[in-house]
Protein backbone atom coordinates (compact mmCIF):
# COMPACT_ATOMS: atom_id res chain seq x y z
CA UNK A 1 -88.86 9.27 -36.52
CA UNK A 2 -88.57 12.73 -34.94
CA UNK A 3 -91.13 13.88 -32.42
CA UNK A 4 -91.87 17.02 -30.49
CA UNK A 5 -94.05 17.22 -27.21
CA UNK A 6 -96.10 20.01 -27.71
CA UNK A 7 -98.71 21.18 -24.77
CA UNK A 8 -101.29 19.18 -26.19
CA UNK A 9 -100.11 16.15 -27.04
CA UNK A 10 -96.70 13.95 -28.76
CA UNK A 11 -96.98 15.15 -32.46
CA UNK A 12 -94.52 13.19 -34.77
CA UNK A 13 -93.24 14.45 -38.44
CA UNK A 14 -95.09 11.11 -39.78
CA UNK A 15 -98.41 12.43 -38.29
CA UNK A 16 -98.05 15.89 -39.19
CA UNK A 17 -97.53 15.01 -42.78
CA UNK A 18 -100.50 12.48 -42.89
CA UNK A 19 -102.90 14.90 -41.67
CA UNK A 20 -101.69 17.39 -44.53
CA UNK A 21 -102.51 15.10 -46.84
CA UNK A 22 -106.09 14.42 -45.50
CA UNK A 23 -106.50 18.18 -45.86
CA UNK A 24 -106.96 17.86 -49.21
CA UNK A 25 -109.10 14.67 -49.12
CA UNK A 26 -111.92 16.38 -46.75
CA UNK A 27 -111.80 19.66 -49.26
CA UNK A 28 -113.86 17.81 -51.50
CA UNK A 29 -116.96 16.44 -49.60
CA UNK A 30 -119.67 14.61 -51.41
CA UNK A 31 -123.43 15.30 -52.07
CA UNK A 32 -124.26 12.61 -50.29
CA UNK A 33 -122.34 13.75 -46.97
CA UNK A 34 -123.95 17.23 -47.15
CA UNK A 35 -127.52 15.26 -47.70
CA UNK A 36 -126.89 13.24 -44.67
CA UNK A 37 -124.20 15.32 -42.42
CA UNK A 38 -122.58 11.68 -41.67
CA UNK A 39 -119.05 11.36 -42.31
CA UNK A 40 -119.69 7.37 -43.07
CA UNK A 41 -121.60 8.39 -46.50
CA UNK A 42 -118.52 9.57 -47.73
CA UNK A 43 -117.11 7.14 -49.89
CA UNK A 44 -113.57 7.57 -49.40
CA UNK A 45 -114.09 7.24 -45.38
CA UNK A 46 -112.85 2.90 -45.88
CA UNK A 47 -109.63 4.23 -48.21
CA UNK A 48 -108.59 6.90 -45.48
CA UNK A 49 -109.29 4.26 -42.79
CA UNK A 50 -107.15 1.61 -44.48
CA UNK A 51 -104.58 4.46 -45.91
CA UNK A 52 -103.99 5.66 -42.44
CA UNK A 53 -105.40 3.93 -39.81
CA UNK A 54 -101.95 1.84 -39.82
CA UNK A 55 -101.24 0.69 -36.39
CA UNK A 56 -101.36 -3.02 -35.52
CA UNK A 57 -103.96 -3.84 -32.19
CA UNK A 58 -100.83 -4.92 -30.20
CA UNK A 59 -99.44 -0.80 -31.07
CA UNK A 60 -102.73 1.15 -30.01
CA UNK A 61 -102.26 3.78 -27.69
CA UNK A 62 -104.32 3.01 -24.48
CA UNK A 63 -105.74 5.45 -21.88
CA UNK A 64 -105.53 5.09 -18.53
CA UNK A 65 -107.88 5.70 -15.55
CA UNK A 66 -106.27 8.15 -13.25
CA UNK A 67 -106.19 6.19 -9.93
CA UNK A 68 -104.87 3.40 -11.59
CA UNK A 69 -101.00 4.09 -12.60
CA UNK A 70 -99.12 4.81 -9.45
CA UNK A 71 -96.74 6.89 -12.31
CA UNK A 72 -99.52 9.88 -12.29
CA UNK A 73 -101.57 11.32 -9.66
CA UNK A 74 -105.33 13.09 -9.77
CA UNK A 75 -105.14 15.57 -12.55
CA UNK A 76 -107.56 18.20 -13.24
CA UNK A 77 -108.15 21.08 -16.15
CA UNK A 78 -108.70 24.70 -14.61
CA UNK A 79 -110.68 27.29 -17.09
CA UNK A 80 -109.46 30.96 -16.31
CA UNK A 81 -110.76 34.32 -18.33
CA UNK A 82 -108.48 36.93 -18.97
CA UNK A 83 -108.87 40.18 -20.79
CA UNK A 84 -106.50 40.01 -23.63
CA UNK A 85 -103.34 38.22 -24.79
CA UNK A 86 -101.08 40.24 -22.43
CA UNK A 87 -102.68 39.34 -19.41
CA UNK A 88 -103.00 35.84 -20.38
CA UNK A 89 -99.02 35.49 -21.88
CA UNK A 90 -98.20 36.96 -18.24
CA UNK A 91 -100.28 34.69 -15.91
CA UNK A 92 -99.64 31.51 -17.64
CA UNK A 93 -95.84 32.40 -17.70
CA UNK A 94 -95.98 33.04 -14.10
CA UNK A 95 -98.26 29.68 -13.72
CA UNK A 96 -95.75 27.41 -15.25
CA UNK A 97 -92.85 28.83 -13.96
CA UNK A 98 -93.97 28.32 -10.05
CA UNK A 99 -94.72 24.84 -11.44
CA UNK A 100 -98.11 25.19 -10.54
CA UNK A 101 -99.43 23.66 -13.82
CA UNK A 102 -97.30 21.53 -16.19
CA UNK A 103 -98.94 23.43 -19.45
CA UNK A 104 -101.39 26.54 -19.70
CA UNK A 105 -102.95 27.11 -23.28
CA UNK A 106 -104.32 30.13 -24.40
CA UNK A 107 -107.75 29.76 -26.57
CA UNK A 108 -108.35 33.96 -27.86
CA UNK A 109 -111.46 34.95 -29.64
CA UNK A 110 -113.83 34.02 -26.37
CA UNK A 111 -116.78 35.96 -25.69
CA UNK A 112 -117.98 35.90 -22.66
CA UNK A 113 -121.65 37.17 -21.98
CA UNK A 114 -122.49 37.63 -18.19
CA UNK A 115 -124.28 39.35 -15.33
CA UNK A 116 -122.36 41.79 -13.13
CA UNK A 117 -123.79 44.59 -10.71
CA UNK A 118 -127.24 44.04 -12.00
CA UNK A 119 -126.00 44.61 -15.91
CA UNK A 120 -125.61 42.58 -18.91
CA UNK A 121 -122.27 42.32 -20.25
CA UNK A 122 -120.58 41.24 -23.36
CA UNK A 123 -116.81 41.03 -23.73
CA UNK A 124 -114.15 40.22 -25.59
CA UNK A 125 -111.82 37.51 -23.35
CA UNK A 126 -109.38 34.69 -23.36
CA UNK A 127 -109.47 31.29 -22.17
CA UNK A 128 -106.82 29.74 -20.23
CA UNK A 129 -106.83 26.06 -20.38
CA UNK A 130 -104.62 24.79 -17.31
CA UNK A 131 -103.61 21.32 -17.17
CA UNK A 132 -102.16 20.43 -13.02
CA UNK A 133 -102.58 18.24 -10.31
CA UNK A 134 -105.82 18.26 -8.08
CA UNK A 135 -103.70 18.76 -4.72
CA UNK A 136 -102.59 22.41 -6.74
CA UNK A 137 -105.95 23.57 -6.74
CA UNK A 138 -105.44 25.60 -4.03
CA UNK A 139 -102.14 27.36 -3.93
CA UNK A 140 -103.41 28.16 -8.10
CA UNK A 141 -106.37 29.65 -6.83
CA UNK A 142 -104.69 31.96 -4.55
CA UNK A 143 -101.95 32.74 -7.31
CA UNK A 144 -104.36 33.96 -10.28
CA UNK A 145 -106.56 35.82 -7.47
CA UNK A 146 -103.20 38.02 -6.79
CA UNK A 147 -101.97 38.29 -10.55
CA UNK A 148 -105.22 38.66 -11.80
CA UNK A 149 -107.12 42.42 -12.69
CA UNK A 150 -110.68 41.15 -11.99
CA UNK A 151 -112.00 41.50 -8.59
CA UNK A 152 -113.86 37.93 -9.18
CA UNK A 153 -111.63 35.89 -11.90
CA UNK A 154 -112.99 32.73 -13.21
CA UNK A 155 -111.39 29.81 -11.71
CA UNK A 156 -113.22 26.36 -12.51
CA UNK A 157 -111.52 23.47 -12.36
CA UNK A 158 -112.70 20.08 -13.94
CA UNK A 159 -111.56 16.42 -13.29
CA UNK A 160 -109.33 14.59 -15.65
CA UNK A 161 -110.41 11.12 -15.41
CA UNK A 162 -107.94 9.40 -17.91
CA UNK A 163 -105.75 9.96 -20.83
CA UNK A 164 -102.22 9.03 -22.41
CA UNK A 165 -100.06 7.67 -19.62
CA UNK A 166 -97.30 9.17 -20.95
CA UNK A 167 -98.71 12.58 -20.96
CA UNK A 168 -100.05 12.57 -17.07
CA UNK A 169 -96.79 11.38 -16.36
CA UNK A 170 -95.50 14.48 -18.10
CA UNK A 171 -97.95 16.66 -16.12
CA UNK A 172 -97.04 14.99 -12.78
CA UNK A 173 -93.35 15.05 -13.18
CA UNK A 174 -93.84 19.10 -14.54
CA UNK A 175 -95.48 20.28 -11.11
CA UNK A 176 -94.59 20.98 -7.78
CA UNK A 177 -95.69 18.27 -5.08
C-alpha cells in the first residue's frame, strides 16, 4: 500500500479513495438528519461504520501522552498572522529550513478584527499553523520578530499534549535540538 507523509498527517492511497467514496454518501443527507442535526439519525451511519470502520482492536492507532515516549519531546503549535500568501510562503520557508519547526501550514482566508492605536481594524490575513518543540519557542520568537513586517506579530504558542507517536517522532527528529 503506498503512503505519503503529508504535514498533517500519514495519508495512504486506500484512505484517500475511501473518503472519495463517502463523498458521495454524505451528498445525500436525510430529513431526519436536517430535523435533528445528529449525524446518528442518518440511517446509513451503521453501513459506513461497518463498510469502513475496518481495523481490528489489536490495529487501532493509539495516541500518546507527550511525557510519556522518551522517542518525542514537549511539542507545541505556534499561531502566527501574516498579511498575504507571500509573506507567509517566505517565513514558513525560512522557518523550516533553520529547522525551527518540523511543518508550518498556511490556513488563507483569515480575518482578523482587532484594536490598534485606539482604532478598530478589520483585515484580510493568514494563519500560520507551526508545529515544533517547546524548547524552540524562543529562538522562533526572535526569528518571525526579524522576518516579520508588523511591529507586534502574533506569536501564540499552544501545548500539544498527545498525538500519533509516529508523527511527534517526525516533528522531533525534523527540528534542531
Amino acid at each position: 500500500m503506498a503512503a505519503t507523509l503529508r504535514c498533517g498527517a500519514l495519508v495512504s492511497s486506500t484512505a484517500i479513495r475511501r473518503r472519495s467514496q463517502l463523498v458521495g454518501a454524505f451528498s445525500s443527507l436525510s430529513s431526519s438528519y436536517i430535523r435533528t442535526g445528529c449525524a446518528q439519525s442518518l440511517p446509513f451511519v451503521p453501513l459506513l461504520r461497518s463498510k469502513f470502520c475496518t481495523r481490528t482492536p489489536d490495529k487501532t492507532v493509539r495516541a500518546v501522552k507527550m511525557e510519556a515516549n522518551s522517542n518525542t519531546v514537549p511539542s507545541i503549535v505556534v499561531y502566527v498572522t501574516v498579511p498575504n500568501r507571500e509573506a507567509g510562503r517566505k517565513l514558513a520557508g525560512s522557518i523550516v529550513k533553520e529547522k525551527l519547526a518540523a511543518c508550518v501550514n498556511i490556513v488563507p482566508g483569515v480575518e482578523s478584527v482587532y484594536e490598534w492605536e485606539g482604532k478598530i481594524n478589520t483585515d484580510p490575513e493568514e494563519l500560520l499553523i507551526i508545529k515544533t518543540r517547546q524548547s524552540l519557542l524562543p529562538a522562533l520568537t526572535e526569528h518571525v520578530k526579524a522576518n516579520h513586517e508588523y511591529d507586534v506579530p502574533e506569536v501564540i504558542a499552544l501545548p500539544i499534549t498527545g498525538g500519533s507517536p509516529q508523527y511527534l517522532e517526525w516533528l522531533k527528529n525534523s527540528t534542531r535540538d
